[in-house]
PDB file of N, CA and C in Angstrom:
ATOM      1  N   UNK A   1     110.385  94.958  76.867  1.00  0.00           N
ATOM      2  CA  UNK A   1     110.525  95.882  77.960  1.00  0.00           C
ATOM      3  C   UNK A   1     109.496  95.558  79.036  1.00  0.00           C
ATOM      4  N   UNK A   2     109.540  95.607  80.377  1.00  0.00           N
ATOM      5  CA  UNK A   2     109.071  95.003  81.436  1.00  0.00           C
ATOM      6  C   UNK A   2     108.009  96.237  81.416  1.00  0.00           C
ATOM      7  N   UNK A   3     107.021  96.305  81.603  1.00  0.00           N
ATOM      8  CA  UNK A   3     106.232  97.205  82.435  1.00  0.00           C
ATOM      9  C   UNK A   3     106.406  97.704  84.077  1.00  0.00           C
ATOM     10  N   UNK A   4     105.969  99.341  83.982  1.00  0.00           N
ATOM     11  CA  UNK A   4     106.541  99.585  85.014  1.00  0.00           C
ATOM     12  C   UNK A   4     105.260  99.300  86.516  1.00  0.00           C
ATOM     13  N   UNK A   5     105.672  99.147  87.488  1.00  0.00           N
ATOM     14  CA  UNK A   5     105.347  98.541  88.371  1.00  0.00           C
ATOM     15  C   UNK A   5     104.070  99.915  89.229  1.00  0.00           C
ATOM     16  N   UNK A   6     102.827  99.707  89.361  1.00  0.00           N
ATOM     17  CA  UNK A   6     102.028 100.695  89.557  1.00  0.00           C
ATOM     18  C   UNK A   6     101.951 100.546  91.310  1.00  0.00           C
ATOM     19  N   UNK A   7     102.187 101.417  92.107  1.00  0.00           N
ATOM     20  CA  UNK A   7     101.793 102.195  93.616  1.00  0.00           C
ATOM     21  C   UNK A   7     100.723 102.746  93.894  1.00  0.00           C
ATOM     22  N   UNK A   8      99.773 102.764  94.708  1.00  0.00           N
ATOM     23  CA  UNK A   8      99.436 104.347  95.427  1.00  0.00           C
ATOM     24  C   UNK A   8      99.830 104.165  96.725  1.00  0.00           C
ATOM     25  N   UNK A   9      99.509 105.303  97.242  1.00  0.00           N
ATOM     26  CA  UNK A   9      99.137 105.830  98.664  1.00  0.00           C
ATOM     27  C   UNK A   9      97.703 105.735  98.897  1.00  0.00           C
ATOM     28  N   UNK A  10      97.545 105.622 100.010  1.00  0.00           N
ATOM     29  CA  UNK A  10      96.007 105.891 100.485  1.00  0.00           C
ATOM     30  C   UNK A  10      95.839 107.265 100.831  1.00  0.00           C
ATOM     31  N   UNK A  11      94.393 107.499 101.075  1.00  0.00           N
ATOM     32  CA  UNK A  11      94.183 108.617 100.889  1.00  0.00           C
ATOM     33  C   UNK A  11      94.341 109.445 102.508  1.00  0.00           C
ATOM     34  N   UNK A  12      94.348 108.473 103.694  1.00  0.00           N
ATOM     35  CA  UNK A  12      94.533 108.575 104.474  1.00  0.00           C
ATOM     36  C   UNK A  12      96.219 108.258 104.924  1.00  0.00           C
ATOM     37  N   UNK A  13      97.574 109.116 105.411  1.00  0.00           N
ATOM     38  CA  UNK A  13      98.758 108.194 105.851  1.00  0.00           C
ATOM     39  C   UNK A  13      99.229 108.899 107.185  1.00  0.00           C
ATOM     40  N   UNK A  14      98.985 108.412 107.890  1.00  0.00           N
ATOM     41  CA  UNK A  14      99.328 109.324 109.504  1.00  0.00           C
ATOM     42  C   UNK A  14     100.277 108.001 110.264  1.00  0.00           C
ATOM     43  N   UNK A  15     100.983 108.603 110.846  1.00  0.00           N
ATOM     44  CA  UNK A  15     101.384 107.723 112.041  1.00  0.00           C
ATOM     45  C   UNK A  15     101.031 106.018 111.933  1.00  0.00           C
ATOM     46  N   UNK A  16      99.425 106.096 112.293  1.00  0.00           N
ATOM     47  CA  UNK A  16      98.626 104.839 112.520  1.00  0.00           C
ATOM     48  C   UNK A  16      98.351 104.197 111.296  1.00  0.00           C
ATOM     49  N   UNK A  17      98.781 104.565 110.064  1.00  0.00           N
ATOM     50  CA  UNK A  17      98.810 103.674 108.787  1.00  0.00           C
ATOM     51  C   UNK A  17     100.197 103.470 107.984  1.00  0.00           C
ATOM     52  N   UNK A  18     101.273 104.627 108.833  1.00  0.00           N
ATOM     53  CA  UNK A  18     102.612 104.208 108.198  1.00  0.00           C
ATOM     54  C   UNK A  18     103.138 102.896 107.942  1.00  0.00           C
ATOM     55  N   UNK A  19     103.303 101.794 108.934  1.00  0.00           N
ATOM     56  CA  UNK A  19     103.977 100.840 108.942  1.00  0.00           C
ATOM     57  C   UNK A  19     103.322  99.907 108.057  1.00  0.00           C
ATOM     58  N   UNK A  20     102.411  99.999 108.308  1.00  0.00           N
ATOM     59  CA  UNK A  20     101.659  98.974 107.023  1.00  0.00           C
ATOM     60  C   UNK A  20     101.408  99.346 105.764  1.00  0.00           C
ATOM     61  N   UNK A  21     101.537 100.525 105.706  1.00  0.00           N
ATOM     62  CA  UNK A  21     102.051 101.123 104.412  1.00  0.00           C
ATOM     63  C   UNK A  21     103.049 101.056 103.719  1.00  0.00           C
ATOM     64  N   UNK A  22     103.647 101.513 104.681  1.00  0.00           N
ATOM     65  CA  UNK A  22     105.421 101.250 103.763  1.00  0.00           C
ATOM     66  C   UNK A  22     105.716  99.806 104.066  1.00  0.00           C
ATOM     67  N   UNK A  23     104.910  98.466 104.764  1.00  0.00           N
ATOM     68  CA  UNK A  23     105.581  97.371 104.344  1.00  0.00           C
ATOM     69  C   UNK A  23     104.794  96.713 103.059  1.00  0.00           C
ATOM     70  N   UNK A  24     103.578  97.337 102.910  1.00  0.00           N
ATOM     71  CA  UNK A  24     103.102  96.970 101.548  1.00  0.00           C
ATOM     72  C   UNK A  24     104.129  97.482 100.092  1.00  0.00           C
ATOM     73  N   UNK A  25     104.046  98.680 100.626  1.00  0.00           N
ATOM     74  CA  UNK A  25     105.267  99.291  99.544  1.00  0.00           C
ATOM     75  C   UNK A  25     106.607  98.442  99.428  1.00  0.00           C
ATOM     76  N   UNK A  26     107.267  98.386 100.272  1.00  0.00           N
ATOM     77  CA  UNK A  26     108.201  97.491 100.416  1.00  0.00           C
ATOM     78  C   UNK A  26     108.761  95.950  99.668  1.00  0.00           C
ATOM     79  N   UNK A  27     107.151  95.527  99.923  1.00  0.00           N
ATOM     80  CA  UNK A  27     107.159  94.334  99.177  1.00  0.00           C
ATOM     81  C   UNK A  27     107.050  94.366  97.562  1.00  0.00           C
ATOM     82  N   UNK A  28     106.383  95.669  97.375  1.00  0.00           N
ATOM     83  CA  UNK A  28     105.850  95.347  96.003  1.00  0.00           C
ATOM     84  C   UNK A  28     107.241  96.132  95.184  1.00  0.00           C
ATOM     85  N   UNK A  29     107.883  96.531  95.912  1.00  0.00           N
ATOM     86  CA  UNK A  29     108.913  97.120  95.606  1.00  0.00           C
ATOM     87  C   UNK A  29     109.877  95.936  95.127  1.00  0.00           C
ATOM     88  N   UNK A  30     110.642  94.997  96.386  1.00  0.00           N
ATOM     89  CA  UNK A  30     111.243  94.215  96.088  1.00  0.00           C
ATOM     90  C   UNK A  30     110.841  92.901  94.938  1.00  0.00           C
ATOM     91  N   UNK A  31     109.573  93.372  94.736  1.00  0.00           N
ATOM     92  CA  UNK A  31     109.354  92.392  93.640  1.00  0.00           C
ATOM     93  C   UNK A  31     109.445  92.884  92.123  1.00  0.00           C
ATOM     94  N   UNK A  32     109.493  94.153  91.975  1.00  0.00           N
ATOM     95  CA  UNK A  32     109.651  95.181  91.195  1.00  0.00           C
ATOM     96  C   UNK A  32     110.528  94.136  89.938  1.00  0.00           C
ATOM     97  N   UNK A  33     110.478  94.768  88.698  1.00  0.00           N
ATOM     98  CA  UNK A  33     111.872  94.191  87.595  1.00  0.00           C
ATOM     99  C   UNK A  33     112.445  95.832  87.176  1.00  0.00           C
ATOM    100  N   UNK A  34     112.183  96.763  87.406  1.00  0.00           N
ATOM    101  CA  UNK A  34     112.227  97.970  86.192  1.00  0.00           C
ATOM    102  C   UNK A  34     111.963  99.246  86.920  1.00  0.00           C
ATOM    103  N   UNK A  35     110.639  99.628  86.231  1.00  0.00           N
ATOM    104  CA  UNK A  35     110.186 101.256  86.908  1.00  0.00           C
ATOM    105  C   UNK A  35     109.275 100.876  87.829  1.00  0.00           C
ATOM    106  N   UNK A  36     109.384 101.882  88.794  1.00  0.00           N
ATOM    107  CA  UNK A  36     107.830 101.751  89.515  1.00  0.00           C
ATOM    108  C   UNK A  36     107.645 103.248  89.898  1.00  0.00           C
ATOM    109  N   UNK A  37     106.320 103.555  90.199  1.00  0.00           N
ATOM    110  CA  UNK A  37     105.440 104.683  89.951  1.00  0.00           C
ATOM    111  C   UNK A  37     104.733 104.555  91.281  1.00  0.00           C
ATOM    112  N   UNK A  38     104.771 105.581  92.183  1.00  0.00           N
ATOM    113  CA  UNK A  38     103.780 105.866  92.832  1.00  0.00           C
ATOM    114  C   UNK A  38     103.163 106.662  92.962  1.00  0.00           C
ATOM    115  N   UNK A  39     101.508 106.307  93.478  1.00  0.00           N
ATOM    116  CA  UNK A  39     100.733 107.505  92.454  1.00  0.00           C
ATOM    117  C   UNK A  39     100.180 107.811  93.993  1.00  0.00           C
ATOM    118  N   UNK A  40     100.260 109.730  94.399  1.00  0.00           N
ATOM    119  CA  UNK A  40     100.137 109.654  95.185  1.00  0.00           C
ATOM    120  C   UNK A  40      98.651 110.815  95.471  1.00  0.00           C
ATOM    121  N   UNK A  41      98.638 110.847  94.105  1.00  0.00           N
ATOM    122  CA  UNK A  41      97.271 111.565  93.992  1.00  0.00           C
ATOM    123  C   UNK A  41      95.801 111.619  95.242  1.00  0.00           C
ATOM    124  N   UNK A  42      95.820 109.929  95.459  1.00  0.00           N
ATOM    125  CA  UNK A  42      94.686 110.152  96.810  1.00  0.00           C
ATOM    126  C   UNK A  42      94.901 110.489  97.686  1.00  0.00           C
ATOM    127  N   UNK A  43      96.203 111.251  98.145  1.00  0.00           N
ATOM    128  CA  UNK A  43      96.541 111.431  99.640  1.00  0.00           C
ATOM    129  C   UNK A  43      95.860 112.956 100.089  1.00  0.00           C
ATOM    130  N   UNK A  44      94.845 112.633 100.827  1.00  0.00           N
ATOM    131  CA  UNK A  44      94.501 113.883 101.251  1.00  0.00           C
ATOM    132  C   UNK A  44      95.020 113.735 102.599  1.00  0.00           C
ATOM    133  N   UNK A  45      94.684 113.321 103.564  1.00  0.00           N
ATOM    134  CA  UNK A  45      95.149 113.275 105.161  1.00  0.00           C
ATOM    135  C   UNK A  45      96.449 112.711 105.561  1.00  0.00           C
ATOM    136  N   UNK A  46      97.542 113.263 105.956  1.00  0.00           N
ATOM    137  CA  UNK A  46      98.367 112.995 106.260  1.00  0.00           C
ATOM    138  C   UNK A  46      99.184 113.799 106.804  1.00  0.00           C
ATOM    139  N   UNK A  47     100.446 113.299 107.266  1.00  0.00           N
ATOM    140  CA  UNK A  47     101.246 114.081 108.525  1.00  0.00           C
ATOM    141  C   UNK A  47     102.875 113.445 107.912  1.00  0.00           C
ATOM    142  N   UNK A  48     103.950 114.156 108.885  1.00  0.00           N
ATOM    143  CA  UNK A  48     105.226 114.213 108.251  1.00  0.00           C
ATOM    144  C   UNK A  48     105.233 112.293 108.376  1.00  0.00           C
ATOM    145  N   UNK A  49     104.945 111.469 108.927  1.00  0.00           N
ATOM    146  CA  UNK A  49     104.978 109.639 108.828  1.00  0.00           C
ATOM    147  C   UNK A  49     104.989 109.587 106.999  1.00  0.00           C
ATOM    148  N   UNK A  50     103.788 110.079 106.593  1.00  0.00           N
ATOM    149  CA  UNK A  50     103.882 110.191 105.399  1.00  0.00           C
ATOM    150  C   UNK A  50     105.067 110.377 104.408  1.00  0.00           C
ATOM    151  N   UNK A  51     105.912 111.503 104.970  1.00  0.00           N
ATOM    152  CA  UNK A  51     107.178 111.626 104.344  1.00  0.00           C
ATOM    153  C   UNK A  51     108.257 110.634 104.567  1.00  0.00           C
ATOM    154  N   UNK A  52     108.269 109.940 105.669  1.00  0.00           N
ATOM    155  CA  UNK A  52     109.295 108.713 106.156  1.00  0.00           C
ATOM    156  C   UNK A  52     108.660 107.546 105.121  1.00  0.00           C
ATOM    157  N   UNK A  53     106.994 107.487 105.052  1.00  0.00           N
ATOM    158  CA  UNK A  53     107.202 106.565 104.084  1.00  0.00           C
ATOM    159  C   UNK A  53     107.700 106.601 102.683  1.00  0.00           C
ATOM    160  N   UNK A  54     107.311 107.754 102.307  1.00  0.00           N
ATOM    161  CA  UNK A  54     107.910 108.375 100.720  1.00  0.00           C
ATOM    162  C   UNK A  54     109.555 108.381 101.080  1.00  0.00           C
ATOM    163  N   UNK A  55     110.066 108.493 101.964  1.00  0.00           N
ATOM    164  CA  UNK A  55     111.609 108.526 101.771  1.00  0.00           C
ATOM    165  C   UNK A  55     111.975 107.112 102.128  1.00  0.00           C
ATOM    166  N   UNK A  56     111.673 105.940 102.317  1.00  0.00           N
ATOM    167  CA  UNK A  56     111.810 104.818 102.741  1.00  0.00           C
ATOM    168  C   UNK A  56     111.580 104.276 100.966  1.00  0.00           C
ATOM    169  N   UNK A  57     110.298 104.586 100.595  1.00  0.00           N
ATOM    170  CA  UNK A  57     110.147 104.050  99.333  1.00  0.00           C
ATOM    171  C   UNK A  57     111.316 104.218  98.177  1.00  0.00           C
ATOM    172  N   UNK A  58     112.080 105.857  98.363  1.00  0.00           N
ATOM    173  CA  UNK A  58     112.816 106.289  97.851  1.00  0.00           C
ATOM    174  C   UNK A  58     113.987 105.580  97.807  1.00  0.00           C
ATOM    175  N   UNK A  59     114.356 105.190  99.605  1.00  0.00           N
ATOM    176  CA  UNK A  59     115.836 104.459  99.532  1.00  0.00           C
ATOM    177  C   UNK A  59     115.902 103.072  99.148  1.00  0.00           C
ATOM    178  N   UNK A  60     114.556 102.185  99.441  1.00  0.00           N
ATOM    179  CA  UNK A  60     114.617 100.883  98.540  1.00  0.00           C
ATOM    180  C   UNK A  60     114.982 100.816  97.181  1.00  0.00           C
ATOM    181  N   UNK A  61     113.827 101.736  96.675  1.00  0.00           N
ATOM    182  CA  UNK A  61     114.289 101.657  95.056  1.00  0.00           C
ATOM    183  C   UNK A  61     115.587 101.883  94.980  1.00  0.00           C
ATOM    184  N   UNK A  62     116.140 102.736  95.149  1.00  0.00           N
ATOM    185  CA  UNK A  62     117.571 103.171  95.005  1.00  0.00           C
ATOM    186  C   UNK A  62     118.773 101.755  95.535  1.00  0.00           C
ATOM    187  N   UNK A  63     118.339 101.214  96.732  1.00  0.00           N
ATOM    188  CA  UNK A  63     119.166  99.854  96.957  1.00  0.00           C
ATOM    189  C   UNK A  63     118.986  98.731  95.300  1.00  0.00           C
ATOM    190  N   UNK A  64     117.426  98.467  95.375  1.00  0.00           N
ATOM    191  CA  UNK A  64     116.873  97.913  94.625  1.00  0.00           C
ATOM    192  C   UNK A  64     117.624  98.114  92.909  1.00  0.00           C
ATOM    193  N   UNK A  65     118.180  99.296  92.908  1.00  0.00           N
ATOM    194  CA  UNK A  65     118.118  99.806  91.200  1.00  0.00           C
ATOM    195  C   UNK A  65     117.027 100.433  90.652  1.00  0.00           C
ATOM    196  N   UNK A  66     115.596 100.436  91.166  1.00  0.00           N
ATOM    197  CA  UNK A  66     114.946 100.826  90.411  1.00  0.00           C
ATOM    198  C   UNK A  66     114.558 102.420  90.450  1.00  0.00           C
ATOM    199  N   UNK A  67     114.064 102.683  89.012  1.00  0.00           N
ATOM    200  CA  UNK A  67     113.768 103.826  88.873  1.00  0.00           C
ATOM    201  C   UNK A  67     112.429 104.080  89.427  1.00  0.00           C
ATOM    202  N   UNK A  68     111.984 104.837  89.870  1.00  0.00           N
ATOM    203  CA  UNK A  68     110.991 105.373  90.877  1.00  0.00           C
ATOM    204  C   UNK A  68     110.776 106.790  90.606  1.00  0.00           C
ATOM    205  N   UNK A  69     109.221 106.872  89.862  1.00  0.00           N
ATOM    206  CA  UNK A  69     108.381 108.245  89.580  1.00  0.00           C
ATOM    207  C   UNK A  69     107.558 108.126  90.828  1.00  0.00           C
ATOM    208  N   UNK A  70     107.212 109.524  91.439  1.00  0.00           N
ATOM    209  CA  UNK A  70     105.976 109.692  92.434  1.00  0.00           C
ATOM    210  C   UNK A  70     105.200 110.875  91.563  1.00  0.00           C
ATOM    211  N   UNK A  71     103.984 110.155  91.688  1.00  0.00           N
ATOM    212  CA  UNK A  71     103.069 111.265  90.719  1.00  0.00           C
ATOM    213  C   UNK A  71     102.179 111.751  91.463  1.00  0.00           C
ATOM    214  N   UNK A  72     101.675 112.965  91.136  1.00  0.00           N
ATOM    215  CA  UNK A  72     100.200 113.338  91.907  1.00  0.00           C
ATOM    216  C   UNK A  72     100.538 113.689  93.300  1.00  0.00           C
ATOM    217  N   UNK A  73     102.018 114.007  94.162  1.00  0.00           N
ATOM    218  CA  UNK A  73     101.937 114.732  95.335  1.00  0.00           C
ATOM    219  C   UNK A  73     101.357 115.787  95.660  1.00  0.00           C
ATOM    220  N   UNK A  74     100.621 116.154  96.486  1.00  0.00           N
ATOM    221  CA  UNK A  74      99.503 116.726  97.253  1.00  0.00           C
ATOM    222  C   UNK A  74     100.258 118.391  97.348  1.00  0.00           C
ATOM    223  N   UNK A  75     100.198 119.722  96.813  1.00  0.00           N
ATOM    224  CA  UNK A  75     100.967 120.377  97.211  1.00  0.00           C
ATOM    225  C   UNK A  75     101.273 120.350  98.413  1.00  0.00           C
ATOM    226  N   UNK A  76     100.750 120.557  99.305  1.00  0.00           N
ATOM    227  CA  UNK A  76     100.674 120.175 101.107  1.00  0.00           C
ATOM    228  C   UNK A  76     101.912 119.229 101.403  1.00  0.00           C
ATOM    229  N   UNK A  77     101.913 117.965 100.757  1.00  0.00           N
ATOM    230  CA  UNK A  77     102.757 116.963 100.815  1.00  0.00           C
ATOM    231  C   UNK A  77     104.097 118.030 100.392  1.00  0.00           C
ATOM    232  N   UNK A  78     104.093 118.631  99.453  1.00  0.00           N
ATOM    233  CA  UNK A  78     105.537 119.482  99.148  1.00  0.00           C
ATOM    234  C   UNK A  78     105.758 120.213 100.149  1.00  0.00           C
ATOM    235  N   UNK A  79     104.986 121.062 100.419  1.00  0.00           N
ATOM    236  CA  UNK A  79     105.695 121.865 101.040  1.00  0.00           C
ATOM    237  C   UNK A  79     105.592 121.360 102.589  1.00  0.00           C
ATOM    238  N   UNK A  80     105.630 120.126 103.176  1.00  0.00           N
ATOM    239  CA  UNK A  80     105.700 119.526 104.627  1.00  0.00           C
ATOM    240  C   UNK A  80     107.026 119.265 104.057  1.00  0.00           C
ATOM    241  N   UNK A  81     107.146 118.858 102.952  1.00  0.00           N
ATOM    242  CA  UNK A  81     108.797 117.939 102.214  1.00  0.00           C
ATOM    243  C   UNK A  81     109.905 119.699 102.622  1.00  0.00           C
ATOM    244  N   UNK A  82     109.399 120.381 102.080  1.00  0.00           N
ATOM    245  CA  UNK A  82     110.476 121.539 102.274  1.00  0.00           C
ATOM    246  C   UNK A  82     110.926 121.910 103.805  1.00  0.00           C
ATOM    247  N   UNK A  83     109.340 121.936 104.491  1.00  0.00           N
ATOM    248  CA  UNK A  83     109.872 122.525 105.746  1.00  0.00           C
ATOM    249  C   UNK A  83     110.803 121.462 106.496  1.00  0.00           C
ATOM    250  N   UNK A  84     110.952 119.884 105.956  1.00  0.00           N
ATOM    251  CA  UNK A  84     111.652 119.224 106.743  1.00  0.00           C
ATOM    252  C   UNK A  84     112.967 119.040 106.192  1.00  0.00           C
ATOM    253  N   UNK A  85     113.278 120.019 105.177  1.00  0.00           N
ATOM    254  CA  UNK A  85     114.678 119.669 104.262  1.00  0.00           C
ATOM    255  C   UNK A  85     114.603 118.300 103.167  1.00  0.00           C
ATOM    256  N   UNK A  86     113.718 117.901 103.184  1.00  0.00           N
ATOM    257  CA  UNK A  86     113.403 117.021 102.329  1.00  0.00           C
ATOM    258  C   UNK A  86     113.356 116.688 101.314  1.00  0.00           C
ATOM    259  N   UNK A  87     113.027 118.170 100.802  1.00  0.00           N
ATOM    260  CA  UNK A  87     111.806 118.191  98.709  1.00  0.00           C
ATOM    261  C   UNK A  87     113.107 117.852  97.947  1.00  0.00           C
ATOM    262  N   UNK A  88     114.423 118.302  98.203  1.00  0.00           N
ATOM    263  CA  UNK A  88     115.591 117.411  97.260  1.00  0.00           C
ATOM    264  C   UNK A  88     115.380 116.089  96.563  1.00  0.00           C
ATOM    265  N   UNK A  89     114.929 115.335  97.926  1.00  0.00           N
ATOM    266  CA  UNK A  89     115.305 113.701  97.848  1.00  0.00           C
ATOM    267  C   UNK A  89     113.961 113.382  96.798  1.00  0.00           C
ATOM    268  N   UNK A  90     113.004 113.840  97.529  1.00  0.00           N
ATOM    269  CA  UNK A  90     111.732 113.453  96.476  1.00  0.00           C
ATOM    270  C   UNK A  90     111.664 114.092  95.212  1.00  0.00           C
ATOM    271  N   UNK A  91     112.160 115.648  95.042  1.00  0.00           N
ATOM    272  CA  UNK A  91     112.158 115.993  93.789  1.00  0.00           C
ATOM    273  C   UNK A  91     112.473 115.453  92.790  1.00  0.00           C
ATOM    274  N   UNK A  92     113.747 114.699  93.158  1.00  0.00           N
ATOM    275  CA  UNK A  92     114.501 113.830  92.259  1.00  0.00           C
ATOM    276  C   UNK A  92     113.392 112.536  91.475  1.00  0.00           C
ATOM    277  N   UNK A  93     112.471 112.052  92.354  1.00  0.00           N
ATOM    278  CA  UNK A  93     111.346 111.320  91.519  1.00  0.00           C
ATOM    279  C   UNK A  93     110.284 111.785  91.228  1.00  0.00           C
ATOM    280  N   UNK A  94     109.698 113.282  91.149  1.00  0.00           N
ATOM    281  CA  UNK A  94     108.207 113.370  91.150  1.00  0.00           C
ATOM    282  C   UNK A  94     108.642 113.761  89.799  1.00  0.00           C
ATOM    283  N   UNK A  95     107.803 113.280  89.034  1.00  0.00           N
ATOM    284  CA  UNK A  95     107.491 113.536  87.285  1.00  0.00           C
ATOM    285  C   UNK A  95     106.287 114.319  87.120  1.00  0.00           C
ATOM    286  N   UNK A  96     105.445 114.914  87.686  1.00  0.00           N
ATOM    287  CA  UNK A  96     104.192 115.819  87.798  1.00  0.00           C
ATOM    288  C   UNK A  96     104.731 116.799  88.619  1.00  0.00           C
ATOM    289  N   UNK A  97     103.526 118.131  88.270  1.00  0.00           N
ATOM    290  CA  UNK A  97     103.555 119.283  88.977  1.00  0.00           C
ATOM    291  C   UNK A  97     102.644 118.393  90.344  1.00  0.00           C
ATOM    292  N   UNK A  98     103.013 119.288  91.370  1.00  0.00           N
ATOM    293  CA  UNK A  98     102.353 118.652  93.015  1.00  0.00           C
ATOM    294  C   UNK A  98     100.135 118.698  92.436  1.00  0.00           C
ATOM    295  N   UNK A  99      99.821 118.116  93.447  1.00  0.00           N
ATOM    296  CA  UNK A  99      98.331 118.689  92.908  1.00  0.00           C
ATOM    297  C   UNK A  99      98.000 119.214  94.257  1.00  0.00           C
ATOM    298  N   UNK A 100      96.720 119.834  93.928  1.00  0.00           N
ATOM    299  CA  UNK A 100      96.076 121.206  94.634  1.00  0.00           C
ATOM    300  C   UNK A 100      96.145 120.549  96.236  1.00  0.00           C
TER     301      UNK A 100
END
């Protein structure tokens, strides 16, 4: 069985760190064999960019096949996900309760 493929976020994701974020993600994505996990526990600063990258990460895997856990979302991070109609798409991968 392949091991599953480890993520984070930084602890910082605004606007000015999206794109290079999600093309790091991106890559490590398409190189993926199996599961991958993103751990999103360090994210303290961030804004709705943040959620385009978590939903970008979401639709690769899903092109990709792979299964995709997000762990450690920020409650904050949830509930920005709700007010934008969002928390569906991500619910579907977070395997943890949100953290504080």
């Amino acid at each position: 069985m392949t091991p599953a493929t480890t993520m984070a976020l930084p602890a910082t994701l605004t606007h000015a760190q999206a794109a290079a974020v999600a093309q790091q993600l991106q890559k490590t994505l398409l190189s993926a064999k199996q599961t991958c996990v993103l751990d999103a526990s360090a994210l303290q600063q961030f804004d709705s960019s943040a959620l385009a990258v978590l939903l970008a990460v979401c639709r690769t895997a899903a092109q990709q096949s792979l299964a995709l856990q997000i762990i450690g979302l920020p409650k904050r991070a949830v509930q920005l996900a709700t007010l934008y109609g969002v928390s569906e798409i991500l619910a579907g991968h977070r395997s943890q309760a949100p953290s504080p």
